[in-house]
PDB file of N, CA and C in Angstrom:
ATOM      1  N   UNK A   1     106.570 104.690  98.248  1.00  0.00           N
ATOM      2  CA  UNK A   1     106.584 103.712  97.174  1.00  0.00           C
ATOM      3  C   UNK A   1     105.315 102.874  97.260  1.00  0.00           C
ATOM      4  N   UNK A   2     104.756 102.637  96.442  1.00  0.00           N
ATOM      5  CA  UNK A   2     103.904 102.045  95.581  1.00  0.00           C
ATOM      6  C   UNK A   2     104.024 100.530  96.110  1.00  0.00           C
ATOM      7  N   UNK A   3     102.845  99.794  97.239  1.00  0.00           N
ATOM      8  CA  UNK A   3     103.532  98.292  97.588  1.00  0.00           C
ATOM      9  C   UNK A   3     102.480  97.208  96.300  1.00  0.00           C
ATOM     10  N   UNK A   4     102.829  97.353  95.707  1.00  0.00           N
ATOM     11  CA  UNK A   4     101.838  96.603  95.247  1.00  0.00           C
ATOM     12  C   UNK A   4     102.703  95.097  95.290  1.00  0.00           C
ATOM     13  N   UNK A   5     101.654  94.019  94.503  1.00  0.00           N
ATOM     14  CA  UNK A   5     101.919  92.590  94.856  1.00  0.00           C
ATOM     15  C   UNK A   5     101.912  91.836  93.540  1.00  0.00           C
ATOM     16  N   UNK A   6     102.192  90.912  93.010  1.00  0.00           N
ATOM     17  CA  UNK A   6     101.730  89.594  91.957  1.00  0.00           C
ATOM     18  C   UNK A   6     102.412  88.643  92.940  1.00  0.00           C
ATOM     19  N   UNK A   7     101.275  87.621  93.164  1.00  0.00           N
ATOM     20  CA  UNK A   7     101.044  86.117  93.792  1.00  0.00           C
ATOM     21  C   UNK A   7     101.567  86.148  94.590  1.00  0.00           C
ATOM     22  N   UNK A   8     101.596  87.620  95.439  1.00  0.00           N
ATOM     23  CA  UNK A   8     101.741  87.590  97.008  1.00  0.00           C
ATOM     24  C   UNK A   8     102.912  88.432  97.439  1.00  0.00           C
ATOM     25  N   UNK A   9     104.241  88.569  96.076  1.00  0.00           N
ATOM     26  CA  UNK A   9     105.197  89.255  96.147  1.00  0.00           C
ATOM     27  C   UNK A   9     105.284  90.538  95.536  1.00  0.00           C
ATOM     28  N   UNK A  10     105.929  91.456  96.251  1.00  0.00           N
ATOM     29  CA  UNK A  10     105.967  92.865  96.281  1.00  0.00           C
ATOM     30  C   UNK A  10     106.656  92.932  94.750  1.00  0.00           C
ATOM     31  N   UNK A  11     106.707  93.612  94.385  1.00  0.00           N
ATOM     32  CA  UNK A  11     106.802  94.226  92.759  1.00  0.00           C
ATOM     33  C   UNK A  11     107.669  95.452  92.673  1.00  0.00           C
ATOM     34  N   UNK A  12     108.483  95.790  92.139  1.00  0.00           N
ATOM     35  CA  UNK A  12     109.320  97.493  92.089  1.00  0.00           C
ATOM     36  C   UNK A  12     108.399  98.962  91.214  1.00  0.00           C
ATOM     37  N   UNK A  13     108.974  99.670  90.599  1.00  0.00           N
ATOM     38  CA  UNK A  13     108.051 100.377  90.241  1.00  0.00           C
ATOM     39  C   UNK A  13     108.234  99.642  88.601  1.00  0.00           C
ATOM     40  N   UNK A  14     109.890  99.365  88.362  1.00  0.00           N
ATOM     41  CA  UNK A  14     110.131  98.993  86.679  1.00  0.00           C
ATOM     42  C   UNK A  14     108.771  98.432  86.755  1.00  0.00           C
ATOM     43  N   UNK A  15     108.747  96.618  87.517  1.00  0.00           N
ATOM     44  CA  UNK A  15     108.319  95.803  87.322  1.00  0.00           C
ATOM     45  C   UNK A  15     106.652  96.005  87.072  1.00  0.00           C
ATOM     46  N   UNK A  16     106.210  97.120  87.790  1.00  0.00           N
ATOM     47  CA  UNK A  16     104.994  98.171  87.415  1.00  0.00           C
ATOM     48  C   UNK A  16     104.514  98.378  86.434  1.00  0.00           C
ATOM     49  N   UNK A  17     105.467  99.249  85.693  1.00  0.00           N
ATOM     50  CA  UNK A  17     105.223  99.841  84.632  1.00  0.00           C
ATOM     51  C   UNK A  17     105.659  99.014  83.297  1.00  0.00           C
ATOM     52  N   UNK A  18     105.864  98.238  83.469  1.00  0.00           N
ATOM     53  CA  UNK A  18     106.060  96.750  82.336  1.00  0.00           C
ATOM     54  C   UNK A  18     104.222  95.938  82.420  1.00  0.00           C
ATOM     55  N   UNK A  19     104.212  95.910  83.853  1.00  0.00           N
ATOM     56  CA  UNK A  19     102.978  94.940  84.030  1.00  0.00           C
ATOM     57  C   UNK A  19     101.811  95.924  83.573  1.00  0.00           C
ATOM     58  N   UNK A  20     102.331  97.137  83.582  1.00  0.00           N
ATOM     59  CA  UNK A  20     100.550  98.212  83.236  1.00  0.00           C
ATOM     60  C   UNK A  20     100.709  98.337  81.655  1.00  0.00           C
ATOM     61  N   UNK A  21     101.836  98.157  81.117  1.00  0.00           N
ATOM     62  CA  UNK A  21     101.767  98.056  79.784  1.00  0.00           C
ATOM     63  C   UNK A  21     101.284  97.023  79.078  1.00  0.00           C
ATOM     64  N   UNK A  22     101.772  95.630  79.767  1.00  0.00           N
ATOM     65  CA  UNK A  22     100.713  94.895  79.233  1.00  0.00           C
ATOM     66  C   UNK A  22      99.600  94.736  79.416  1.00  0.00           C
ATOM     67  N   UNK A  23      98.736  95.316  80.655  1.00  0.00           N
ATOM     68  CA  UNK A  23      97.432  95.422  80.835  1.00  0.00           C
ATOM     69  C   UNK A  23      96.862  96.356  80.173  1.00  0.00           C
ATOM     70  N   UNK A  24      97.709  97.490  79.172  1.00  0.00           N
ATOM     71  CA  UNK A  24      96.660  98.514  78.200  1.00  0.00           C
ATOM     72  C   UNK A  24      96.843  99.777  79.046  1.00  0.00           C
ATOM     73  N   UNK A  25      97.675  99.682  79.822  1.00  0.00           N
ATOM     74  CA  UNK A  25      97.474 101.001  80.409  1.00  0.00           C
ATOM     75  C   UNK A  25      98.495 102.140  79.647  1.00  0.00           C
ATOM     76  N   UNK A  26      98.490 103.293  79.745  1.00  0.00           N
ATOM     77  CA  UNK A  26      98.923 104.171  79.116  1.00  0.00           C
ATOM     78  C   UNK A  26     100.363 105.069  79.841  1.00  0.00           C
ATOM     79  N   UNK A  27     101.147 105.835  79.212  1.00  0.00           N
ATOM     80  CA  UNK A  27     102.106 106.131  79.963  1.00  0.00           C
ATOM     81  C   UNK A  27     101.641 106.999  80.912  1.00  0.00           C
ATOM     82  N   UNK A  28     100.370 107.707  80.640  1.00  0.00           N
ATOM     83  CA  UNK A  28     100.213 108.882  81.900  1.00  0.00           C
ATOM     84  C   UNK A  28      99.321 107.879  82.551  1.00  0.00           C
ATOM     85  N   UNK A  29      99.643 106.817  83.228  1.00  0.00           N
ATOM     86  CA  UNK A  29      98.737 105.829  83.675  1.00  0.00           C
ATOM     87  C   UNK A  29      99.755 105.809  85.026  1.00  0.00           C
ATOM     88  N   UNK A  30     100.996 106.389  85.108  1.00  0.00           N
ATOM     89  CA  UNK A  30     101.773 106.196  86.194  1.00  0.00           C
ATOM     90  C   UNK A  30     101.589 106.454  87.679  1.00  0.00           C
ATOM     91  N   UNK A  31     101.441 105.631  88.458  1.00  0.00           N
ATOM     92  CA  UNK A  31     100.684 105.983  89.527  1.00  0.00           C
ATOM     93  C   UNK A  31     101.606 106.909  90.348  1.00  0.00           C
ATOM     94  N   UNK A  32     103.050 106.977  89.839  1.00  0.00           N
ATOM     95  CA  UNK A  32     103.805 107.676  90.856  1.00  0.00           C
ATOM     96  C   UNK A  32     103.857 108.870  90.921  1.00  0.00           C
ATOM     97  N   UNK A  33     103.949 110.327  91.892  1.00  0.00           N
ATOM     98  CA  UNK A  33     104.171 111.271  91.370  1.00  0.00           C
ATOM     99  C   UNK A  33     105.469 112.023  91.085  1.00  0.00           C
ATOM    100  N   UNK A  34     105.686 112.676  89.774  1.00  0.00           N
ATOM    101  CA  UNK A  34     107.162 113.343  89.260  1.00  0.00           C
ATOM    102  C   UNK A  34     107.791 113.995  90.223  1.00  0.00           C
ATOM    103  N   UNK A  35     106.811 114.420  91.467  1.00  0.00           N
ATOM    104  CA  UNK A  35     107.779 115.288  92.023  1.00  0.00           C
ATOM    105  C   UNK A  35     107.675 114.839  93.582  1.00  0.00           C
ATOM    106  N   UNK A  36     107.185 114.194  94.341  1.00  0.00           N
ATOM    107  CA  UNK A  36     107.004 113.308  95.118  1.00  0.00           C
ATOM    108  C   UNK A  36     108.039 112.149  94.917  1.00  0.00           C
ATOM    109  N   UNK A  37     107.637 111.379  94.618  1.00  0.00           N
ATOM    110  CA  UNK A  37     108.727 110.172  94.153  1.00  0.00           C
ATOM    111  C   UNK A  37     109.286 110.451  92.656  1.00  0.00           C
ATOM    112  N   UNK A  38     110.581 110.917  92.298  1.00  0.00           N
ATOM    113  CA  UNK A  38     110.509 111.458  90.805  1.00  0.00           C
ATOM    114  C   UNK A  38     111.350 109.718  90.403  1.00  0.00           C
ATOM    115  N   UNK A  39     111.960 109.240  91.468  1.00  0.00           N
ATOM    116  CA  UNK A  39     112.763 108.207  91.202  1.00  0.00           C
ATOM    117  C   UNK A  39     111.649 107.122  90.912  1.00  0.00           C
ATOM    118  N   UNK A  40     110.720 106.344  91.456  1.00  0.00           N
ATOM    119  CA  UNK A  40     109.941 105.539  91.168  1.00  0.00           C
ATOM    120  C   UNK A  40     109.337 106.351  89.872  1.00  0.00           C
ATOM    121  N   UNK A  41     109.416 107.407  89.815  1.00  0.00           N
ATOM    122  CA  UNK A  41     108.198 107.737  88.644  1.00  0.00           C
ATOM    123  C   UNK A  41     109.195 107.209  87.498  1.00  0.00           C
ATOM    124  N   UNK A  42     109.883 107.307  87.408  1.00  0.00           N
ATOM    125  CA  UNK A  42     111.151 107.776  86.398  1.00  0.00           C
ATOM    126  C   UNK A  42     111.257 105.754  86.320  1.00  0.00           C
ATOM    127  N   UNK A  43     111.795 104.838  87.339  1.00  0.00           N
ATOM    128  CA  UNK A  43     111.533 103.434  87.087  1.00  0.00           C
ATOM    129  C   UNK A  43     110.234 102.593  86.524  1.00  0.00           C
ATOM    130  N   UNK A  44     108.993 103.394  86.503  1.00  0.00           N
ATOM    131  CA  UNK A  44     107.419 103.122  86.285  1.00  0.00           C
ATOM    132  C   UNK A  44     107.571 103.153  85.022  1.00  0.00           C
ATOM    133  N   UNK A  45     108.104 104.745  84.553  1.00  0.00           N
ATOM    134  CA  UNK A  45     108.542 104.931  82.828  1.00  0.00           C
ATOM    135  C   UNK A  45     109.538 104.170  82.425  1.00  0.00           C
ATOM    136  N   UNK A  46     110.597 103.834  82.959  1.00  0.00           N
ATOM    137  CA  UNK A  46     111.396 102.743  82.159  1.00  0.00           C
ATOM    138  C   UNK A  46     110.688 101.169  82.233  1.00  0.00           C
ATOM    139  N   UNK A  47     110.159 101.406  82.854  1.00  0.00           N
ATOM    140  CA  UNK A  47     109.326  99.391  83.054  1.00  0.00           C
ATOM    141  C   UNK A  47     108.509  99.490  81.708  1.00  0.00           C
ATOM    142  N   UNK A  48     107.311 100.907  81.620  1.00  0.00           N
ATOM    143  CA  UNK A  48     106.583 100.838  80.638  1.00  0.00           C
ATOM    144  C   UNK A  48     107.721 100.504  79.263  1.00  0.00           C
ATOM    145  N   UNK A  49     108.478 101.541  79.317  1.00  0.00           N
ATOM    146  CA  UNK A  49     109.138 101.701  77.565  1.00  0.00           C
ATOM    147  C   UNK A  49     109.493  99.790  77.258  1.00  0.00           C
ATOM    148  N   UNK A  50     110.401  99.651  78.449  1.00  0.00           N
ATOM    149  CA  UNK A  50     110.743  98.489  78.170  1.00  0.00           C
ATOM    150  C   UNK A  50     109.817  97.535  77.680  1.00  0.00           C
ATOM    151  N   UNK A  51     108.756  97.503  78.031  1.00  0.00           N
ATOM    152  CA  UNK A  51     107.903  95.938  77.645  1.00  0.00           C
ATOM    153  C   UNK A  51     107.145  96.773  76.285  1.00  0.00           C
ATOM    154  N   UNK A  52     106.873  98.002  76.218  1.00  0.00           N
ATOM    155  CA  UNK A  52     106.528  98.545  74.359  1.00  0.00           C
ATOM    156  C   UNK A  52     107.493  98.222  73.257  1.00  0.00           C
ATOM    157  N   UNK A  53     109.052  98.574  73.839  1.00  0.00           N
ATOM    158  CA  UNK A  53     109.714  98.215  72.723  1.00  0.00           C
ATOM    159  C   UNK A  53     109.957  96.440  72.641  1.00  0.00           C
ATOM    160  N   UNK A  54     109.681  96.131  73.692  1.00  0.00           N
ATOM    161  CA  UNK A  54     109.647  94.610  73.200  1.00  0.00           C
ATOM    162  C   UNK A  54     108.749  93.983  72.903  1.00  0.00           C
ATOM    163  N   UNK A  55     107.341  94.827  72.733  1.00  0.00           N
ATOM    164  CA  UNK A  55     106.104  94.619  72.043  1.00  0.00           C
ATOM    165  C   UNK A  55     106.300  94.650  70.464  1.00  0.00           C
ATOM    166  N   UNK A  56     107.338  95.909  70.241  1.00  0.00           N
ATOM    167  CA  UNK A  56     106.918  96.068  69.513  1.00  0.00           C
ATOM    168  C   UNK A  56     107.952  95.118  68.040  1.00  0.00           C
ATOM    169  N   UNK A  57     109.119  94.501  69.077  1.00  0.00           N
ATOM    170  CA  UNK A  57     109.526  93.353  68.074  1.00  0.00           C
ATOM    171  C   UNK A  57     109.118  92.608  67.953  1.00  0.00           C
ATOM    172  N   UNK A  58     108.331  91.863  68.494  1.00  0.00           N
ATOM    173  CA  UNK A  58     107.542  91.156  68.376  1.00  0.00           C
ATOM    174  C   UNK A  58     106.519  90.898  67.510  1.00  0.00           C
ATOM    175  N   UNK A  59     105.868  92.245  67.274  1.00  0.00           N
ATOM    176  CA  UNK A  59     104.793  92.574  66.079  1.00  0.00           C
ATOM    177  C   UNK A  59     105.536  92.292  64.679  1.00  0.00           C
TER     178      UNK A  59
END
């Protein structure tokens, strides 16, 4: 798993793939791999969808 940090605290993969969506990153932007970690990959893609579709009520 993927340790990454915001302001010092460790992050999940959702919380990942929400934060790379709002930075512009793309869905094949997932750092995890499908078949290596398919479970983080698979939480990276639900973090992304989640913060698009709530992008996109917003718009």
């Amino acid at each position: 798993m993927s340790a990454a940090e915001l302001h010092g605290q460790k992050i999940n993969p959702f919380e990942q793939g929400f934060l790379a969506f709002i930075k512009g990153a793309g869905p094949k932007d997932n750092p995890f791999d499908g078949e290596k970690s398919p479970v983080s990959n698979h939480r990276w893609a639900a973090g992304w969808n989640k913060a698009q579709r709530e992008a996109g009520r917003k718009a």
